[in-house]
C-alpha atoms as a PDB file:
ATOM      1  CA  UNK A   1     -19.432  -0.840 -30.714  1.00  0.00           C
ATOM      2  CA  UNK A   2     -19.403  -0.618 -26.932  1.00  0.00           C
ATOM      3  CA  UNK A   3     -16.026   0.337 -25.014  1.00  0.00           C
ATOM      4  CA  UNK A   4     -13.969  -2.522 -23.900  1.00  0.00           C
ATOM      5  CA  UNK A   5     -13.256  -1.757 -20.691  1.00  0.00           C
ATOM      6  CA  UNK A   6     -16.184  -0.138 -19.490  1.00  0.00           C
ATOM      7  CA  UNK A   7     -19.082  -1.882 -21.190  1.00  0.00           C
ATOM      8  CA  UNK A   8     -21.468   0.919 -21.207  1.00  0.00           C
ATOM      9  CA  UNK A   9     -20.525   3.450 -23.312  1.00  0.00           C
ATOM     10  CA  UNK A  10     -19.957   3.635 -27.347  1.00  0.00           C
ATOM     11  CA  UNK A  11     -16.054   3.071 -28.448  1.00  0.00           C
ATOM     12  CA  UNK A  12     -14.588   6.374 -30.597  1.00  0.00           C
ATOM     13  CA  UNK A  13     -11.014   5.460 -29.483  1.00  0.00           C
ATOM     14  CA  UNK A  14      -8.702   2.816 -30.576  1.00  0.00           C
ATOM     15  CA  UNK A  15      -5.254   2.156 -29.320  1.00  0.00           C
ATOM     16  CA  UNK A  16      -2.979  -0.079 -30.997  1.00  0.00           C
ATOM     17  CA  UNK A  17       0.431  -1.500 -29.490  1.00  0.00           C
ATOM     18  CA  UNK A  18       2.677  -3.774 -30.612  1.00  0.00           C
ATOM     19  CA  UNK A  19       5.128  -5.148 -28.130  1.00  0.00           C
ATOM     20  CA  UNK A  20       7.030  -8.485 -28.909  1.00  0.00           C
ATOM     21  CA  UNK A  21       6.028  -8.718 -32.254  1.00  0.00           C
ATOM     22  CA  UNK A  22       2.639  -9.290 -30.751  1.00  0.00           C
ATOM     23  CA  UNK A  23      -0.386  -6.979 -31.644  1.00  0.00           C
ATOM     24  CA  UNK A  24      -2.349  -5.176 -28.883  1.00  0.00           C
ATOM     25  CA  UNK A  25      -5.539  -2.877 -29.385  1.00  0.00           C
ATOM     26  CA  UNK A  26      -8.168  -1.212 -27.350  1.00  0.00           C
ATOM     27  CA  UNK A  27     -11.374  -0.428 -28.198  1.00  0.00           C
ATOM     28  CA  UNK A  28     -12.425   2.734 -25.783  1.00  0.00           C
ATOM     29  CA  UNK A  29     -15.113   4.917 -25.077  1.00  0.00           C
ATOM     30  CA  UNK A  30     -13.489   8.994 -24.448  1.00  0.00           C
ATOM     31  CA  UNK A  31     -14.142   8.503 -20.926  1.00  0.00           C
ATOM     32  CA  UNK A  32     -11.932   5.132 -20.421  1.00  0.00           C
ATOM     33  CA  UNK A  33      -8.914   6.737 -22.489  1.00  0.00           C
ATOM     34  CA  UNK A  34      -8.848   9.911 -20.523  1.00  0.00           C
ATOM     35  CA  UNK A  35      -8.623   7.454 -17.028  1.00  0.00           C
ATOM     36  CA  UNK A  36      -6.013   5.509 -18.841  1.00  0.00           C
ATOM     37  CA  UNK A  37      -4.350   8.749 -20.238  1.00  0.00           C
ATOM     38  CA  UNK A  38      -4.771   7.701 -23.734  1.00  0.00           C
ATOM     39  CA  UNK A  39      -6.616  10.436 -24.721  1.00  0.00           C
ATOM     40  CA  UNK A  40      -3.443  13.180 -25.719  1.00  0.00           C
ATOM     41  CA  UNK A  41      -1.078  10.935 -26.872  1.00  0.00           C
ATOM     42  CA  UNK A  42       1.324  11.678 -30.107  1.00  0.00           C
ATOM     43  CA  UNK A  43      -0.002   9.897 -33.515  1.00  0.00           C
ATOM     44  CA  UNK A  44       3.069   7.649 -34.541  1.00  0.00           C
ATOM     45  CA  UNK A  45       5.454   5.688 -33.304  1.00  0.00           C
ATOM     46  CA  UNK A  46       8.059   6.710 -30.352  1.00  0.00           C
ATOM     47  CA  UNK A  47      10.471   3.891 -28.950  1.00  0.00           C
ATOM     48  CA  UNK A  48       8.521   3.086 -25.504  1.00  0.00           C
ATOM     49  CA  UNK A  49      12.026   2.900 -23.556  1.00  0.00           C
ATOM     50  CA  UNK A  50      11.354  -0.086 -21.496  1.00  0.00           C
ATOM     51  CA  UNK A  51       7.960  -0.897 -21.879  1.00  0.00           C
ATOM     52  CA  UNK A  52       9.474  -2.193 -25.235  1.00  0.00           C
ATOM     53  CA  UNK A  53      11.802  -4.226 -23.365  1.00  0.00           C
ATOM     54  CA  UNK A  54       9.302  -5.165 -20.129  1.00  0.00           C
ATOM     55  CA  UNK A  55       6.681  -5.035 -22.145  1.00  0.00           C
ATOM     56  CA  UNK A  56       5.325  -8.307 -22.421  1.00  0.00           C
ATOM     57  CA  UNK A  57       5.984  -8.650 -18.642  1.00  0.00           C
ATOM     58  CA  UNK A  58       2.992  -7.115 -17.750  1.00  0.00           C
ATOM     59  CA  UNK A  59       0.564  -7.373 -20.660  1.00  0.00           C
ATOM     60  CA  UNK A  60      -1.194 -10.191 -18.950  1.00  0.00           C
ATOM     61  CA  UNK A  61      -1.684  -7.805 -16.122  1.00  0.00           C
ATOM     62  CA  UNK A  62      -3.275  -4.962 -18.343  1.00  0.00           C
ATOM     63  CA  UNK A  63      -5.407  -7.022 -20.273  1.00  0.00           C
ATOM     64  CA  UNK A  64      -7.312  -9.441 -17.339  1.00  0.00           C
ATOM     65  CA  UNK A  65      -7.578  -6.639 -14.425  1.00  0.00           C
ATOM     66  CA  UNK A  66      -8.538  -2.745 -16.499  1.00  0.00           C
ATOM     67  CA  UNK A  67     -10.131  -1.814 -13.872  1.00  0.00           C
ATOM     68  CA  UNK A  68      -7.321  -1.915 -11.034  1.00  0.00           C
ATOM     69  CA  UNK A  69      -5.700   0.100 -13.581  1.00  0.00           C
ATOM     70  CA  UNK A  70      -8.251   2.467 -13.681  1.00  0.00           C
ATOM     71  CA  UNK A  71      -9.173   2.680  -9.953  1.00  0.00           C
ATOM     72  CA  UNK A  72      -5.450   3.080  -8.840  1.00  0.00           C
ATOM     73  CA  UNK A  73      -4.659   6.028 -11.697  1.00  0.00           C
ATOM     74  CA  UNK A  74      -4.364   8.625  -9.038  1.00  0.00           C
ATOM     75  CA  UNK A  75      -2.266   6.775  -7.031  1.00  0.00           C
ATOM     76  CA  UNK A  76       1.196   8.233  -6.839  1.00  0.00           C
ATOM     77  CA  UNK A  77       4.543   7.868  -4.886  1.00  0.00           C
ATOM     78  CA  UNK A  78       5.099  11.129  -2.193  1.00  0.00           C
ATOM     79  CA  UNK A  79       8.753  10.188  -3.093  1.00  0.00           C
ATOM     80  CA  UNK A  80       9.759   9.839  -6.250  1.00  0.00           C
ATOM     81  CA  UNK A  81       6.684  11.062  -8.084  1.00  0.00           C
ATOM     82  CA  UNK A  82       6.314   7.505 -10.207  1.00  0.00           C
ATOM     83  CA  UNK A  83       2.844   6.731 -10.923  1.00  0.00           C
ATOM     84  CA  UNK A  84       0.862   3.579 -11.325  1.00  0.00           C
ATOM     85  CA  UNK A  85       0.753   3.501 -14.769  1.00  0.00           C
ATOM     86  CA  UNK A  86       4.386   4.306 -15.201  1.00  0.00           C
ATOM     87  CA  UNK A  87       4.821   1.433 -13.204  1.00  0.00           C
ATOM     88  CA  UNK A  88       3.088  -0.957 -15.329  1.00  0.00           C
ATOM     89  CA  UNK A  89       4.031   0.539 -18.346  1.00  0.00           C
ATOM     90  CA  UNK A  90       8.086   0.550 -17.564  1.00  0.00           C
ATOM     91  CA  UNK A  91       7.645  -2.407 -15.346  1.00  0.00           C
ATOM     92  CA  UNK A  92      10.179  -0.824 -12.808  1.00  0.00           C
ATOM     93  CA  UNK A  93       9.582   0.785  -9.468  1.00  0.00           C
ATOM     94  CA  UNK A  94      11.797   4.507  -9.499  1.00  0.00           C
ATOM     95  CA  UNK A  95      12.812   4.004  -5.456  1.00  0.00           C
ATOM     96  CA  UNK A  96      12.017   2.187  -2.011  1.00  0.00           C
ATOM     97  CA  UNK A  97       9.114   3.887  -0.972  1.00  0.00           C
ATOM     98  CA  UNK A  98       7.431   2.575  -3.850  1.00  0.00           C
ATOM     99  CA  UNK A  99       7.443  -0.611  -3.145  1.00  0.00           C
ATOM    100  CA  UNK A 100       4.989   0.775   0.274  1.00  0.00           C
ATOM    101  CA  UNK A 101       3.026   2.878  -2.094  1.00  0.00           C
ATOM    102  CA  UNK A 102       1.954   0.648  -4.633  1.00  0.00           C
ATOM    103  CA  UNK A 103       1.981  -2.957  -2.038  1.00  0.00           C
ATOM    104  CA  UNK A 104      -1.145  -4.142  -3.279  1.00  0.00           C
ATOM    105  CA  UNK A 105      -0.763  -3.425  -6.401  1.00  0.00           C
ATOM    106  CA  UNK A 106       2.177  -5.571  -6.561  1.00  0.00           C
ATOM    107  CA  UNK A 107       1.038  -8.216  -5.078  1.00  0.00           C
ATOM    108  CA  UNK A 108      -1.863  -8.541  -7.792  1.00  0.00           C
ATOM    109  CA  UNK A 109       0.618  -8.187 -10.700  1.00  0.00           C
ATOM    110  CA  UNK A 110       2.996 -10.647  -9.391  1.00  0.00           C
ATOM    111  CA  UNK A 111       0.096 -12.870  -8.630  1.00  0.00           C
ATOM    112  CA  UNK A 112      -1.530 -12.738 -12.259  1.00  0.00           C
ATOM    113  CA  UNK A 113       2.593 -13.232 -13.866  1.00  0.00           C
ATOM    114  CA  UNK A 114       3.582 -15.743 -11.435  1.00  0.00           C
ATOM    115  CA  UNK A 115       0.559 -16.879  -9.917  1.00  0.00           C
ATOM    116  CA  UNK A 116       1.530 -16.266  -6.135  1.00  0.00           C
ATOM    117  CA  UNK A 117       3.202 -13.467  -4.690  1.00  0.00           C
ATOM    118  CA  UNK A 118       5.599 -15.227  -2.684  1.00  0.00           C
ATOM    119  CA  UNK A 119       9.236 -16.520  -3.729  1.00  0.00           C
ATOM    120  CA  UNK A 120      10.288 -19.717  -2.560  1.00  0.00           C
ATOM    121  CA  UNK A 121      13.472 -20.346  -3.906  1.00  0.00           C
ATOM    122  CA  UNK A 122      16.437 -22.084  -2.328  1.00  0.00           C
ATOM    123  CA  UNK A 123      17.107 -22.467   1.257  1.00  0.00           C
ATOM    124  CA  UNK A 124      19.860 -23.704   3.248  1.00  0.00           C
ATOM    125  CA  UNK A 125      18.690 -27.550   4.488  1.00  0.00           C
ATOM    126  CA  UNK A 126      17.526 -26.522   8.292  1.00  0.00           C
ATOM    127  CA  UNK A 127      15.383 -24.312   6.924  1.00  0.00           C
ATOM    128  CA  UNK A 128      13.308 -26.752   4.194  1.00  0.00           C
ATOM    129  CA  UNK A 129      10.967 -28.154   7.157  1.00  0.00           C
ATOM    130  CA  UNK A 130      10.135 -24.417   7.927  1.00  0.00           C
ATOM    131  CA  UNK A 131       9.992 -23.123   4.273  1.00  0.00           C
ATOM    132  CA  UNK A 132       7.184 -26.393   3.498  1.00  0.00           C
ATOM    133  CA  UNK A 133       4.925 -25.660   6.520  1.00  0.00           C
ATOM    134  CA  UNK A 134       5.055 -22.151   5.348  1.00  0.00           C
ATOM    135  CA  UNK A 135       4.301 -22.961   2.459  1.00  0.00           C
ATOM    136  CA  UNK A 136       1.614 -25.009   3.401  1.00  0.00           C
ATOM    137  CA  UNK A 137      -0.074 -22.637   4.867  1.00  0.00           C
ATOM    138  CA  UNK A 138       0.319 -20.056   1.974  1.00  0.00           C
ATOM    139  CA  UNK A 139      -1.593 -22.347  -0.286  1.00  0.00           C
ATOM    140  CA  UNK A 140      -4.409 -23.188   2.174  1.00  0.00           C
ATOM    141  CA  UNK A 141      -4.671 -19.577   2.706  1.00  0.00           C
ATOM    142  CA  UNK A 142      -4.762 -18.972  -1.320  1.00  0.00           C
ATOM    143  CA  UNK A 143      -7.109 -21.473  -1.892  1.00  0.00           C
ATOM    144  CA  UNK A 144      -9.510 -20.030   0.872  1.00  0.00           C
ATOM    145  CA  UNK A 145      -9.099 -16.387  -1.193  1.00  0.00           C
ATOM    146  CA  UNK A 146     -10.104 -18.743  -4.266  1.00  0.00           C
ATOM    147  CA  UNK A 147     -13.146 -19.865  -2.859  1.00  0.00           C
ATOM    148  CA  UNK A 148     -14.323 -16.614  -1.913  1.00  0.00           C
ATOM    149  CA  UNK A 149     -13.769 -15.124  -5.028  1.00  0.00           C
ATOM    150  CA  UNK A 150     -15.774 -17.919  -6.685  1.00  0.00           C
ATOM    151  CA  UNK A 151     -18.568 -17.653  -3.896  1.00  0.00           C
ATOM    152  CA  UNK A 152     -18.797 -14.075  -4.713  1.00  0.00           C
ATOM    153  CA  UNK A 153     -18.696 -14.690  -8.602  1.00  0.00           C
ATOM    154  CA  UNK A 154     -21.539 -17.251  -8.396  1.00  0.00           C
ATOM    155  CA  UNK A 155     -23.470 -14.688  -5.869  1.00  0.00           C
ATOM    156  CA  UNK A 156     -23.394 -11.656  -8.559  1.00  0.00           C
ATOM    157  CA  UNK A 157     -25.384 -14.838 -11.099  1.00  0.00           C
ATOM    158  CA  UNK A 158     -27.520 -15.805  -8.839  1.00  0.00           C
ATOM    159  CA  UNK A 159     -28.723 -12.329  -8.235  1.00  0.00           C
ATOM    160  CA  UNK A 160     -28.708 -11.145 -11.619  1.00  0.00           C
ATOM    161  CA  UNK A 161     -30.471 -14.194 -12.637  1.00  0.00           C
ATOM    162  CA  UNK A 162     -32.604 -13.589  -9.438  1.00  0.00           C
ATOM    163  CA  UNK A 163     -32.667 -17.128  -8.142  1.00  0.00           C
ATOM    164  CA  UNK A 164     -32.998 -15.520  -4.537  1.00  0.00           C
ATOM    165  CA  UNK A 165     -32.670 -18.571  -2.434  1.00  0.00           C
ATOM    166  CA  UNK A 166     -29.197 -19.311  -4.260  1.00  0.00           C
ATOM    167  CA  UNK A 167     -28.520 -16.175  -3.747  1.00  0.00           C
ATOM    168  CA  UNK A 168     -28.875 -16.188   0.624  1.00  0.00           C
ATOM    169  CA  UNK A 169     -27.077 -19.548   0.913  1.00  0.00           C
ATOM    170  CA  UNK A 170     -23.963 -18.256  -1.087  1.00  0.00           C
ATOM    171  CA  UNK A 171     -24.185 -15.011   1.058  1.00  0.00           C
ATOM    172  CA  UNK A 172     -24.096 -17.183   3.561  1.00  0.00           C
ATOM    173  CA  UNK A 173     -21.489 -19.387   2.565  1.00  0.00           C
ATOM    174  CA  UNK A 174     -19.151 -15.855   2.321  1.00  0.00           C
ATOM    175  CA  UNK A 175     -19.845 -14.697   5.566  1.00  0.00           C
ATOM    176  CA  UNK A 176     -18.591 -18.074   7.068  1.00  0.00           C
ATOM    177  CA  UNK A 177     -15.378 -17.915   5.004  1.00  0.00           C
ATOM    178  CA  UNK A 178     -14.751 -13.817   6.137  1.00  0.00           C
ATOM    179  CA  UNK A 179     -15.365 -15.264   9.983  1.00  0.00           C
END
Protein backbone atom coordinates (compact mmCIF):
# COMPACT_ATOMS: atom_id res chain seq x y z
CA UNK A 1 0.00 0.00 0.00
CA UNK A 2 1.39 3.38 -0.99
CA UNK A 3 1.66 6.30 1.73
CA UNK A 4 -1.22 8.60 1.89
CA UNK A 5 0.23 11.66 1.89
CA UNK A 6 3.05 11.30 -0.24
CA UNK A 7 1.98 8.90 -2.96
CA UNK A 8 5.28 7.46 -3.75
CA UNK A 9 6.51 5.52 -1.22
CA UNK A 10 5.20 2.08 0.53
CA UNK A 11 3.00 2.74 3.92
CA UNK A 12 4.72 0.84 7.25
CA UNK A 13 3.03 3.42 9.55
CA UNK A 14 -0.46 3.80 10.67
CA UNK A 15 -1.84 6.42 12.94
CA UNK A 16 -5.13 6.19 14.38
CA UNK A 17 -7.09 9.14 16.20
CA UNK A 18 -10.23 9.41 17.44
CA UNK A 19 -11.51 12.85 18.18
CA UNK A 20 -15.36 13.47 18.56
CA UNK A 21 -16.28 10.09 18.59
CA UNK A 22 -15.13 10.19 15.02
CA UNK A 23 -12.33 7.79 13.73
CA UNK A 24 -9.18 9.20 12.05
CA UNK A 25 -6.20 7.09 10.50
CA UNK A 26 -3.17 7.59 8.40
CA UNK A 27 -1.64 5.42 6.28
CA UNK A 28 2.29 6.65 6.07
CA UNK A 29 5.37 5.85 4.54
CA UNK A 30 8.60 6.38 7.52
CA UNK A 31 9.51 9.38 5.72
CA UNK A 32 5.93 11.28 5.96
CA UNK A 33 5.64 10.35 9.84
CA UNK A 34 9.04 11.62 10.71
CA UNK A 35 7.91 15.27 8.79
CA UNK A 36 4.71 15.00 10.68
CA UNK A 37 6.55 13.87 13.93
CA UNK A 38 4.66 10.72 14.14
CA UNK A 39 7.40 8.64 14.07
CA UNK A 40 8.40 8.55 18.26
CA UNK A 41 5.24 8.83 19.62
CA UNK A 42 4.03 6.75 22.94
CA UNK A 43 1.84 3.44 22.03
CA UNK A 44 -1.54 4.12 23.95
CA UNK A 45 -3.70 6.51 24.75
CA UNK A 46 -2.77 10.04 26.54
CA UNK A 47 -5.65 12.74 26.93
CA UNK A 48 -4.59 15.20 23.91
CA UNK A 49 -5.35 18.39 26.23
CA UNK A 50 -7.10 20.48 23.74
CA UNK A 51 -6.76 18.91 20.62
CA UNK A 52 -9.49 16.71 22.32
CA UNK A 53 -11.50 19.66 22.85
CA UNK A 54 -10.44 21.74 19.36
CA UNK A 55 -10.05 18.85 17.79
CA UNK A 56 -12.56 18.61 15.28
CA UNK A 57 -11.89 22.33 14.58
CA UNK A 58 -9.21 21.69 12.45
CA UNK A 59 -9.52 18.14 11.13
CA UNK A 60 -10.85 19.45 7.90
CA UNK A 61 -7.68 21.40 7.70
CA UNK A 62 -5.33 18.29 8.26
CA UNK A 63 -7.01 16.05 6.11
CA UNK A 64 -7.56 18.33 2.56
CA UNK A 65 -4.07 20.39 2.71
CA UNK A 66 -0.96 17.48 4.22
CA UNK A 67 1.25 19.06 2.51
CA UNK A 68 1.09 22.76 4.01
CA UNK A 69 1.50 20.77 7.02
CA UNK A 70 4.44 19.27 5.93
CA UNK A 71 6.13 22.23 4.14
CA UNK A 72 5.54 24.65 7.15
CA UNK A 73 6.96 21.90 9.96
CA UNK A 74 10.00 23.98 10.57
CA UNK A 75 8.27 26.93 10.94
CA UNK A 76 8.42 28.25 14.46
CA UNK A 77 7.55 31.40 16.57
CA UNK A 78 11.09 33.51 17.68
CA UNK A 79 8.70 34.31 20.63
CA UNK A 80 7.05 31.93 22.26
CA UNK A 81 8.61 28.84 20.73
CA UNK A 82 4.93 27.37 19.48
CA UNK A 83 5.22 25.47 16.40
CA UNK A 84 3.00 24.85 13.46
CA UNK A 85 1.88 21.71 14.34
CA UNK A 86 1.19 22.64 17.91
CA UNK A 87 -0.86 25.09 16.42
CA UNK A 88 -3.04 22.88 14.53
CA UNK A 89 -3.01 20.29 16.87
CA UNK A 90 -4.16 22.61 20.09
CA UNK A 91 -5.91 24.93 17.76
CA UNK A 92 -4.59 27.96 19.86
CA UNK A 93 -1.90 30.47 19.08
CA UNK A 94 0.60 30.70 22.60
CA UNK A 95 1.09 34.84 22.05
CA UNK A 96 0.85 37.93 19.57
CA UNK A 97 3.69 37.42 17.54
CA UNK A 98 2.21 34.37 16.39
CA UNK A 99 -0.39 35.55 14.79
CA UNK A 100 2.77 37.42 12.31
CA UNK A 101 4.56 34.15 12.27
CA UNK A 102 2.16 31.80 11.12
CA UNK A 103 -0.21 34.76 8.80
CA UNK A 104 -0.56 32.59 5.99
CA UNK A 105 -1.05 29.80 7.55
CA UNK A 106 -4.02 31.19 9.14
CA UNK A 107 -5.49 32.52 6.58
CA UNK A 108 -5.63 28.97 4.77
CA UNK A 109 -7.10 27.27 7.89
CA UNK A 110 -9.68 29.81 8.44
CA UNK A 111 -10.39 29.71 4.78
CA UNK A 112 -10.86 25.77 4.52
CA UNK A 113 -13.24 26.05 8.28
CA UNK A 114 -15.03 29.06 7.30
CA UNK A 115 -14.50 29.41 3.79
CA UNK A 116 -13.10 33.10 3.77
CA UNK A 117 -10.75 34.61 5.99
CA UNK A 118 -12.50 37.67 6.66
CA UNK A 119 -15.23 38.39 9.49
CA UNK A 120 -18.05 40.40 8.63
CA UNK A 121 -20.14 40.56 11.45
CA UNK A 122 -22.20 43.46 12.74
CA UNK A 123 -21.63 47.02 12.08
CA UNK A 124 -23.05 50.12 13.29
CA UNK A 125 -25.64 51.41 10.24
CA UNK A 126 -23.13 54.21 8.58
CA UNK A 127 -20.87 51.75 8.14
CA UNK A 128 -23.16 48.87 6.11
CA UNK A 129 -22.65 50.84 2.63
CA UNK A 130 -18.82 50.58 3.34
CA UNK A 131 -18.78 47.01 4.87
CA UNK A 132 -20.94 45.74 1.28
CA UNK A 133 -18.55 47.44 -1.21
CA UNK A 134 -15.87 45.84 0.79
CA UNK A 135 -17.24 43.07 0.64
CA UNK A 136 -17.82 43.19 -2.81
CA UNK A 137 -14.67 43.44 -3.63
CA UNK A 138 -13.45 40.56 -1.31
CA UNK A 139 -15.52 38.14 -3.28
CA UNK A 140 -14.51 39.38 -6.76
CA UNK A 141 -11.06 39.15 -5.55
CA UNK A 142 -11.77 35.38 -4.18
CA UNK A 143 -13.35 34.35 -7.10
CA UNK A 144 -10.36 35.64 -9.32
CA UNK A 145 -7.94 33.33 -6.76
CA UNK A 146 -10.65 30.56 -7.74
CA UNK A 147 -10.14 30.80 -11.23
CA UNK A 148 -6.56 30.64 -11.08
CA UNK A 149 -6.42 27.80 -9.04
CA UNK A 150 -8.72 25.97 -11.48
CA UNK A 151 -6.63 27.33 -14.55
CA UNK A 152 -3.65 25.90 -12.94
CA UNK A 153 -5.46 22.54 -11.98
CA UNK A 154 -6.67 22.02 -15.57
CA UNK A 155 -2.94 23.10 -16.83
CA UNK A 156 -1.14 20.20 -14.64
CA UNK A 157 -4.06 17.64 -16.98
CA UNK A 158 -3.46 18.99 -19.88
CA UNK A 159 0.22 18.47 -19.55
CA UNK A 160 0.19 15.23 -18.02
CA UNK A 161 -2.22 14.12 -20.56
CA UNK A 162 0.07 16.05 -23.05
CA UNK A 163 -2.62 17.78 -25.04
CA UNK A 164 0.06 20.63 -25.67
CA UNK A 165 -2.08 23.17 -27.35
CA UNK A 166 -4.52 23.03 -24.20
CA UNK A 167 -1.82 23.24 -22.39
CA UNK A 168 -0.32 27.04 -23.99
CA UNK A 169 -3.82 28.58 -24.02
CA UNK A 170 -4.40 27.81 -20.22
CA UNK A 171 -0.78 29.11 -19.62
CA UNK A 172 -1.93 31.76 -21.23
CA UNK A 173 -5.10 32.28 -19.70
CA UNK A 174 -2.87 32.40 -16.09
CA UNK A 175 -0.58 34.85 -17.12
CA UNK A 176 -3.52 37.27 -17.99
CA UNK A 177 -5.15 36.67 -14.58
CA UNK A 178 -1.39 37.26 -12.58
CA UNK A 179 -1.23 40.72 -14.87
Amino acid sequence: MKCQNCGKNEANFQYRQIINGKKKELILCSECAKKLGLDNMDIGYEFGGMSDILGGLFNGFLEDNRIPLIQTNNLECKTCGTNYNNFITDGMLACEDCYKTFDKQIDKVLKNIHNSNRHIGRKPSEQLDQVAEESAEYQLENKEETKLEKLERELRTAVEEERYEDAAKLKNQIKEIKQ
